[in-house]
PDB file of N, CA and C in Angstrom:
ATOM      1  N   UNK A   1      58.618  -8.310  38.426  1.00  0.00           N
ATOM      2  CA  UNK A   1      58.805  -8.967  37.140  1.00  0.00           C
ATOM      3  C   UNK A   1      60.100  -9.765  37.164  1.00  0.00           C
ATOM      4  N   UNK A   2      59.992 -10.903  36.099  1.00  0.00           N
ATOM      5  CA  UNK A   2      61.237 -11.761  36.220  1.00  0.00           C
ATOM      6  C   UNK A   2      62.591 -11.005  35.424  1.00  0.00           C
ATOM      7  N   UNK A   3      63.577 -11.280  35.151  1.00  0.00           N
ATOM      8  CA  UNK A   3      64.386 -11.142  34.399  1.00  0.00           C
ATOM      9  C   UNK A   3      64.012 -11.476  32.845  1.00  0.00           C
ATOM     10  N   UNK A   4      63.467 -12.637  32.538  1.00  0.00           N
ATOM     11  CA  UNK A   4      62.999 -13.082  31.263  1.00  0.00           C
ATOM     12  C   UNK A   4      62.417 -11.578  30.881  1.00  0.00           C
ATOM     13  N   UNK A   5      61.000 -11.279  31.456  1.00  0.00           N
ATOM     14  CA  UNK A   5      60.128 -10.066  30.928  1.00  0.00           C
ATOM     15  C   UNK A   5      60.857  -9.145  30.855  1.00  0.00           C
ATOM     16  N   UNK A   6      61.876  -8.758  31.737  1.00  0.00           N
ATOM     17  CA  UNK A   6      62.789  -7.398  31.005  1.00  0.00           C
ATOM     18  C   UNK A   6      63.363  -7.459  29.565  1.00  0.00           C
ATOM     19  N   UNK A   7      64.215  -8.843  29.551  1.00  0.00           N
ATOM     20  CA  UNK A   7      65.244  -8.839  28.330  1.00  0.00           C
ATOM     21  C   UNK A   7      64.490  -9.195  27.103  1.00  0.00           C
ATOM     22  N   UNK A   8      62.992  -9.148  27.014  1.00  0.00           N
ATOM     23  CA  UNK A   8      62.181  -9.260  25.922  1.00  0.00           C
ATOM     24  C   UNK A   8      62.043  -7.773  25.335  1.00  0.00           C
ATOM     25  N   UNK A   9      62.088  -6.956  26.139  1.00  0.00           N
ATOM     26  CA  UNK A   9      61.828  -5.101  26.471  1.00  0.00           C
ATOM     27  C   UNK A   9      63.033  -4.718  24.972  1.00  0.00           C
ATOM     28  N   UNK A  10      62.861  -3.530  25.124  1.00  0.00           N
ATOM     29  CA  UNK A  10      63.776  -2.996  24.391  1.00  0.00           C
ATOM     30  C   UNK A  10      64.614  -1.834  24.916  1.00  0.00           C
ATOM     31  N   UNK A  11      65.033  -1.329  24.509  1.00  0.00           N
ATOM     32  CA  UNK A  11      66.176  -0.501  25.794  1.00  0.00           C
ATOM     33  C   UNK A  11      65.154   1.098  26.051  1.00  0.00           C
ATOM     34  N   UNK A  12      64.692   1.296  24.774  1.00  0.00           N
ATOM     35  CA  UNK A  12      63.485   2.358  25.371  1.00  0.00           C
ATOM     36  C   UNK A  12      62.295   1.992  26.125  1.00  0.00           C
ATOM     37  N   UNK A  13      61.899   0.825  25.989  1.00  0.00           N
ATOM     38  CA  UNK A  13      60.632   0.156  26.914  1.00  0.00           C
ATOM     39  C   UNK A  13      60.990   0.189  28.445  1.00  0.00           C
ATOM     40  N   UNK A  14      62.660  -0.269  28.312  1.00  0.00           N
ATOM     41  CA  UNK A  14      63.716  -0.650  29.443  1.00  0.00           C
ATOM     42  C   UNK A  14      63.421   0.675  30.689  1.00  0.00           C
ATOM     43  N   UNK A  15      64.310   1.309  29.921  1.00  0.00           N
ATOM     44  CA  UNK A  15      64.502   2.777  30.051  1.00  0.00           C
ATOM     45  C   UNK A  15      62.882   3.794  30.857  1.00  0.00           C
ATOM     46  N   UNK A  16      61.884   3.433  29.889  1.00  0.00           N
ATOM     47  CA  UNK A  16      60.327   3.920  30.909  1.00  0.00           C
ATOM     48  C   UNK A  16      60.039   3.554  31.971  1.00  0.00           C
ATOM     49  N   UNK A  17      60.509   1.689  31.789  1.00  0.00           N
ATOM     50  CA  UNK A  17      60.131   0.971  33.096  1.00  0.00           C
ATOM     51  C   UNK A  17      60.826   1.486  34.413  1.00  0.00           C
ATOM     52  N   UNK A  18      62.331   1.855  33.581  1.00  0.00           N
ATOM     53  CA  UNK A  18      63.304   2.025  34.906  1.00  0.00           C
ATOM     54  C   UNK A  18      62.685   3.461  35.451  1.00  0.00           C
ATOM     55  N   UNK A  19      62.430   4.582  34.569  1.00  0.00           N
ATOM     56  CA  UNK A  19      61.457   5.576  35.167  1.00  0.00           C
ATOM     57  C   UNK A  19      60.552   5.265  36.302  1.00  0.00           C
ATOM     58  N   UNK A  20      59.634   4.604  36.175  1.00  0.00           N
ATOM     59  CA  UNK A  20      58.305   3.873  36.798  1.00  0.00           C
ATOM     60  C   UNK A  20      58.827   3.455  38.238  1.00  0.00           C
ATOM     61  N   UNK A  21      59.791   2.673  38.096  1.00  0.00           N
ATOM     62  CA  UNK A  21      60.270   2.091  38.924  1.00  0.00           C
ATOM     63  C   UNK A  21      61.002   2.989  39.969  1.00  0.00           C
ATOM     64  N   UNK A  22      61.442   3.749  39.444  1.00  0.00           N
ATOM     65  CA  UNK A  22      62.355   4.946  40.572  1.00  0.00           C
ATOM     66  C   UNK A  22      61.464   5.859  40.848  1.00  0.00           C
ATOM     67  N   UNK A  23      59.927   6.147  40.034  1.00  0.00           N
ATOM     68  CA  UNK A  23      58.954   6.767  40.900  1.00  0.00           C
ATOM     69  C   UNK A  23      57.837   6.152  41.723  1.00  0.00           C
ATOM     70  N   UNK A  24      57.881   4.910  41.610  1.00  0.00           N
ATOM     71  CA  UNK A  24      57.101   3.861  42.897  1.00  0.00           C
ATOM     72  C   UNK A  24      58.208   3.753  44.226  1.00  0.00           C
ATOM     73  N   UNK A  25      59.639   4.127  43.926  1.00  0.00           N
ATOM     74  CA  UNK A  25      60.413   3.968  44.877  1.00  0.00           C
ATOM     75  C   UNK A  25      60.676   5.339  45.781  1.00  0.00           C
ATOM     76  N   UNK A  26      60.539   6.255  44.766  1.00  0.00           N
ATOM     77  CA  UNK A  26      60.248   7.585  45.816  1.00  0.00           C
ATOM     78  C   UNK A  26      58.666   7.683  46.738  1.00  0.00           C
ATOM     79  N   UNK A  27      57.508   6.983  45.962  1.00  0.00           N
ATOM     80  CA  UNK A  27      56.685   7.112  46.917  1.00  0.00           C
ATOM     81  C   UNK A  27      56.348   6.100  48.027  1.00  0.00           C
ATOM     82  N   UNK A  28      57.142   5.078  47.610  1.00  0.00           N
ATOM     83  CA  UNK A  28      57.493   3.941  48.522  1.00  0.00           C
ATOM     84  C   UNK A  28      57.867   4.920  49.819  1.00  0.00           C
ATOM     85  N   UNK A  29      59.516   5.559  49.712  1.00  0.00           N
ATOM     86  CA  UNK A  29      59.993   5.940  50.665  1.00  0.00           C
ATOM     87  C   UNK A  29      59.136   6.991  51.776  1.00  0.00           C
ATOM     88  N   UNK A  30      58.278   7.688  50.889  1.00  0.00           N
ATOM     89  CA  UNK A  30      57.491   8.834  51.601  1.00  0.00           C
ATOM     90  C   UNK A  30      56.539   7.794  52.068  1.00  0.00           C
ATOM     91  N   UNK A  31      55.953   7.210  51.743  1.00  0.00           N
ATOM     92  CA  UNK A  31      55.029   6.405  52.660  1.00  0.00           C
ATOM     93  C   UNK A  31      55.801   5.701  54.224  1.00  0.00           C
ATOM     94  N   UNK A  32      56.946   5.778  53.940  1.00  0.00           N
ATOM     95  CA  UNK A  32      57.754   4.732  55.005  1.00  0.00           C
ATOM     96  C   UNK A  32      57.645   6.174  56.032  1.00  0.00           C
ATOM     97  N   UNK A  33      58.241   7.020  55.430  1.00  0.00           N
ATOM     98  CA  UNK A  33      58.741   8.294  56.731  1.00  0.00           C
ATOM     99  C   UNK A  33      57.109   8.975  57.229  1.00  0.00           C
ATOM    100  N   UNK A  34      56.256   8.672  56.903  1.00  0.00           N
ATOM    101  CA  UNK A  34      54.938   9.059  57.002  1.00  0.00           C
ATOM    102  C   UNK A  34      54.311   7.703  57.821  1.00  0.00           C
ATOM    103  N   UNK A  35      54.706   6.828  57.572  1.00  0.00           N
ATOM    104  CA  UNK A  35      53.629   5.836  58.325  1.00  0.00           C
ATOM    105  C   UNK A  35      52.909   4.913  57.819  1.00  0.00           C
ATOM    106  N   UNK A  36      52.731   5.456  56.343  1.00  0.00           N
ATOM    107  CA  UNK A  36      51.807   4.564  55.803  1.00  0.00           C
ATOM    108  C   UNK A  36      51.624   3.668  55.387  1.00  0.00           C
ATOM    109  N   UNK A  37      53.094   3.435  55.219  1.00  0.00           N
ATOM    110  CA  UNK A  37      53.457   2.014  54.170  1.00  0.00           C
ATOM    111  C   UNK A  37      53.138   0.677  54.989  1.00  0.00           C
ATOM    112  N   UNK A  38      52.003   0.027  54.514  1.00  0.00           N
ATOM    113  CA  UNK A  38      51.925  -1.415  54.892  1.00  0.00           C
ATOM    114  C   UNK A  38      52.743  -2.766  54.446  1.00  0.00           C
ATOM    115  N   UNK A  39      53.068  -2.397  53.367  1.00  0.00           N
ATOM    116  CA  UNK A  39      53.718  -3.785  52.543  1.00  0.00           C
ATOM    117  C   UNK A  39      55.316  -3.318  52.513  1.00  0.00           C
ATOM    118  N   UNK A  40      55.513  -3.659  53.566  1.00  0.00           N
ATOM    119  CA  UNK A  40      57.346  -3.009  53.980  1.00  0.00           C
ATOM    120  C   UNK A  40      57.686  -3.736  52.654  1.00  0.00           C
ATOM    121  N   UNK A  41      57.497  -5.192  52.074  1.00  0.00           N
ATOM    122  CA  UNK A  41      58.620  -5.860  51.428  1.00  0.00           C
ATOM    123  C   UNK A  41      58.293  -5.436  49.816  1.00  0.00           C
ATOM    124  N   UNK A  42      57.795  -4.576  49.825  1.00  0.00           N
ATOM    125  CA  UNK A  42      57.412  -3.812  48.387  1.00  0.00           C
ATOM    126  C   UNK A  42      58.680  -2.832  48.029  1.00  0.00           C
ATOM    127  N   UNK A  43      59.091  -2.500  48.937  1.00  0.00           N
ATOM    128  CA  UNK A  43      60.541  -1.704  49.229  1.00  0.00           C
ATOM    129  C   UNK A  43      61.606  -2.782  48.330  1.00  0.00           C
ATOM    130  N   UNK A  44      61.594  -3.809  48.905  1.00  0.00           N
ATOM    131  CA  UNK A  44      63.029  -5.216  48.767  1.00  0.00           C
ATOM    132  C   UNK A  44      62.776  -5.224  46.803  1.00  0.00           C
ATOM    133  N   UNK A  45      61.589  -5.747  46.938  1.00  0.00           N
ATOM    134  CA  UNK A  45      60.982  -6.314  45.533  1.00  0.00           C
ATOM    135  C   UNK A  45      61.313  -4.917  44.529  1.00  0.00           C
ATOM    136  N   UNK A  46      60.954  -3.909  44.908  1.00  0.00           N
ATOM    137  CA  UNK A  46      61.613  -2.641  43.545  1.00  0.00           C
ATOM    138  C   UNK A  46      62.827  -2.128  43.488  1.00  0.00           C
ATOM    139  N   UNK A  47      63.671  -3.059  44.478  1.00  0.00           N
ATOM    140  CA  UNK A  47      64.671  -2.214  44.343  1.00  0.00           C
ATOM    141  C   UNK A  47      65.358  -2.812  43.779  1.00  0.00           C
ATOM    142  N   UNK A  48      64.973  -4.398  43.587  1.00  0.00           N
ATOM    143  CA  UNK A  48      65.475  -5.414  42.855  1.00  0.00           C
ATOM    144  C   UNK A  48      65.479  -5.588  41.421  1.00  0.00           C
ATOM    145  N   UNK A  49      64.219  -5.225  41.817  1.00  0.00           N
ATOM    146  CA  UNK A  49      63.078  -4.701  40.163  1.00  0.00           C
ATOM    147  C   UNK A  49      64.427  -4.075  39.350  1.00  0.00           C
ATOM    148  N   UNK A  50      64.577  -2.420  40.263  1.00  0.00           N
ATOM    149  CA  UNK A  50      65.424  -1.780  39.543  1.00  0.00           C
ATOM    150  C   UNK A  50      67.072  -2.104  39.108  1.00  0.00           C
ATOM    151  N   UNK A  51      67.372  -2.307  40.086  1.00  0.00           N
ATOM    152  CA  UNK A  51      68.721  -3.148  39.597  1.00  0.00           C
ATOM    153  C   UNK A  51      68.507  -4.658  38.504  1.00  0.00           C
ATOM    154  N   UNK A  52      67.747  -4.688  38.229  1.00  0.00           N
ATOM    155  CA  UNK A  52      67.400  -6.367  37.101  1.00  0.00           C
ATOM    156  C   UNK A  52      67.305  -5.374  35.918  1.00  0.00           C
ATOM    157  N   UNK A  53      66.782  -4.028  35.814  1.00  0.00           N
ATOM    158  CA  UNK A  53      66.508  -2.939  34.593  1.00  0.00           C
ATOM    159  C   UNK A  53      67.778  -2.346  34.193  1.00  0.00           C
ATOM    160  N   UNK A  54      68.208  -2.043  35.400  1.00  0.00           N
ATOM    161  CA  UNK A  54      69.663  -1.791  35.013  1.00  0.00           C
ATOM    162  C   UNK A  54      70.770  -2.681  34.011  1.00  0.00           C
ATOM    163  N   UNK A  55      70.733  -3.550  35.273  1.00  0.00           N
ATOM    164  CA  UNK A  55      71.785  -4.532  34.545  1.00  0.00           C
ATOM    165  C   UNK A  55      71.426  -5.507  33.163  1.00  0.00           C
ATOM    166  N   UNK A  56      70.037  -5.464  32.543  1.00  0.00           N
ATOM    167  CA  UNK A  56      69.963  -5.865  31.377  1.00  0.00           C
ATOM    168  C   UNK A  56      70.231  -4.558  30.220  1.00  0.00           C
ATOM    169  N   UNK A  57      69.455  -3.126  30.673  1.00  0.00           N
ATOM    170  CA  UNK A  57      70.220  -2.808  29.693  1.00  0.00           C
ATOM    171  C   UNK A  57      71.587  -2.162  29.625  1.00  0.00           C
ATOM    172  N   UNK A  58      72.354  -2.455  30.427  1.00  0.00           N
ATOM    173  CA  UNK A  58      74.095  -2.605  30.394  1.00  0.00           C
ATOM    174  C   UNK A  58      74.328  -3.633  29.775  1.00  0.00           C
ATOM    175  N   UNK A  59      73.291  -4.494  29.630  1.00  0.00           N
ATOM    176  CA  UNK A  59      74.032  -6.017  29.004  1.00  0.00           C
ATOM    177  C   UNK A  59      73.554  -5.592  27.610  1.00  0.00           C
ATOM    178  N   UNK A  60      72.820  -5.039  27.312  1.00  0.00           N
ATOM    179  CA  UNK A  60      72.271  -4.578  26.011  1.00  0.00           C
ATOM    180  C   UNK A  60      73.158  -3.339  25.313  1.00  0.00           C
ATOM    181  N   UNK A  61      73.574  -2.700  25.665  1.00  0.00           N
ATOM    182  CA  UNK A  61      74.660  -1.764  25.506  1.00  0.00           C
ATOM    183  C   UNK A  61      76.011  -2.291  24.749  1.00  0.00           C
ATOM    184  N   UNK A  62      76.451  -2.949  26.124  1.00  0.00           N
ATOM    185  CA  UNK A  62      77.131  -3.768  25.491  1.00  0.00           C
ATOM    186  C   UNK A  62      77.292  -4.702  24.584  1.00  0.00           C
ATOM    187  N   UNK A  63      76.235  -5.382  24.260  1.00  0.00           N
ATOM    188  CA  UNK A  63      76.163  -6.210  23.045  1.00  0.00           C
ATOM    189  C   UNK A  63      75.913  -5.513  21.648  1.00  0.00           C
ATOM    190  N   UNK A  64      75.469  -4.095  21.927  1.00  0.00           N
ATOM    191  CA  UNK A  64      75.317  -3.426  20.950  1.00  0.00           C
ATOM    192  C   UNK A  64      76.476  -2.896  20.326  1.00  0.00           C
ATOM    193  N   UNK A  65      77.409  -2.331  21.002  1.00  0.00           N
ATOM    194  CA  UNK A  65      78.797  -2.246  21.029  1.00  0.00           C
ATOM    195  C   UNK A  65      79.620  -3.011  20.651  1.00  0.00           C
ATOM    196  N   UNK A  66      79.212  -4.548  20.968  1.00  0.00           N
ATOM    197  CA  UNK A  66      80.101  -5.063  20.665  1.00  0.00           C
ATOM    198  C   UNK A  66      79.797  -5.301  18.945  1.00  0.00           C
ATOM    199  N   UNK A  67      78.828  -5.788  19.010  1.00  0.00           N
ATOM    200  CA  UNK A  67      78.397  -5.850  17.151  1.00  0.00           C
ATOM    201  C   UNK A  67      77.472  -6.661  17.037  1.00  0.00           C
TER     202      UNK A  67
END
Protein backbone atom coordinates (compact mmCIF):
# COMPACT_ATOMS: atom_id res chain seq x y z
CA UNK A 1 0.00 0.00 0.00
CA UNK A 2 0.98 3.62 -0.71
CA UNK A 3 1.50 6.11 1.96
CA UNK A 4 -1.69 8.10 0.78
CA UNK A 5 -3.93 4.75 1.87
CA UNK A 6 -2.38 4.71 5.30
CA UNK A 7 -2.83 8.47 6.27
CA UNK A 8 -6.60 8.16 5.21
CA UNK A 9 -6.65 5.17 8.18
CA UNK A 10 -7.19 6.19 11.53
CA UNK A 11 -4.75 5.39 14.25
CA UNK A 12 -6.95 2.29 15.33
CA UNK A 13 -7.39 1.08 11.63
CA UNK A 14 -3.44 2.07 11.68
CA UNK A 15 -2.70 0.17 14.61
CA UNK A 16 -4.72 -3.48 13.15
CA UNK A 17 -2.95 -2.99 9.96
CA UNK A 18 0.38 -2.68 11.78
CA UNK A 19 -0.80 -6.05 13.61
CA UNK A 20 -1.40 -7.79 10.13
CA UNK A 21 1.60 -6.68 8.97
CA UNK A 22 4.00 -8.01 11.74
CA UNK A 23 2.02 -11.31 11.39
CA UNK A 24 2.59 -11.75 7.47
CA UNK A 25 6.20 -10.88 8.54
CA UNK A 26 6.60 -13.64 11.04
CA UNK A 27 5.25 -16.08 8.51
CA UNK A 28 7.21 -14.55 5.84
CA UNK A 29 10.31 -15.39 7.97
CA UNK A 30 9.29 -19.11 8.72
CA UNK A 31 8.73 -19.70 5.19
CA UNK A 32 12.36 -18.32 4.43
CA UNK A 33 14.10 -20.77 7.19
CA UNK A 34 11.88 -23.65 5.81
CA UNK A 35 12.30 -23.22 2.14
CA UNK A 36 9.28 -22.21 1.06
CA UNK A 37 9.20 -18.83 0.40
CA UNK A 38 9.02 -18.08 -3.35
CA UNK A 39 8.47 -14.34 -3.56
CA UNK A 40 11.80 -13.39 -1.62
CA UNK A 41 10.80 -9.56 -2.40
CA UNK A 42 7.55 -9.90 -0.35
CA UNK A 43 10.02 -9.72 2.61
CA UNK A 44 11.45 -5.89 1.20
CA UNK A 45 7.72 -4.74 0.39
CA UNK A 46 6.33 -5.50 4.31
CA UNK A 47 8.84 -4.34 5.91
CA UNK A 48 8.39 -1.16 4.25
CA UNK A 49 4.75 -1.59 4.53
CA UNK A 50 5.55 -1.60 8.24
CA UNK A 51 7.74 1.17 8.77
CA UNK A 52 5.18 3.63 6.38
CA UNK A 53 2.45 2.37 9.51
CA UNK A 54 4.68 3.36 11.86
CA UNK A 55 5.82 6.52 10.89
CA UNK A 56 2.30 7.91 9.98
CA UNK A 57 0.95 7.13 13.11
CA UNK A 58 3.91 8.96 14.97
CA UNK A 59 3.01 11.70 12.68
CA UNK A 60 -0.51 11.37 13.96
CA UNK A 61 0.41 11.39 17.57
CA UNK A 62 2.07 14.08 17.20
CA UNK A 63 -0.28 16.26 15.59
CA UNK A 64 -2.62 15.20 18.10
CA UNK A 65 -0.46 16.55 20.75
CA UNK A 66 0.25 19.21 19.27
CA UNK A 67 -3.49 20.52 18.97
Amino acid sequence: MSAVDFRSKTPAQLKDQLLQLKKEQFNLRFQVATGQLEKTARIKIVRRDIARVQTILREKARAEAQG
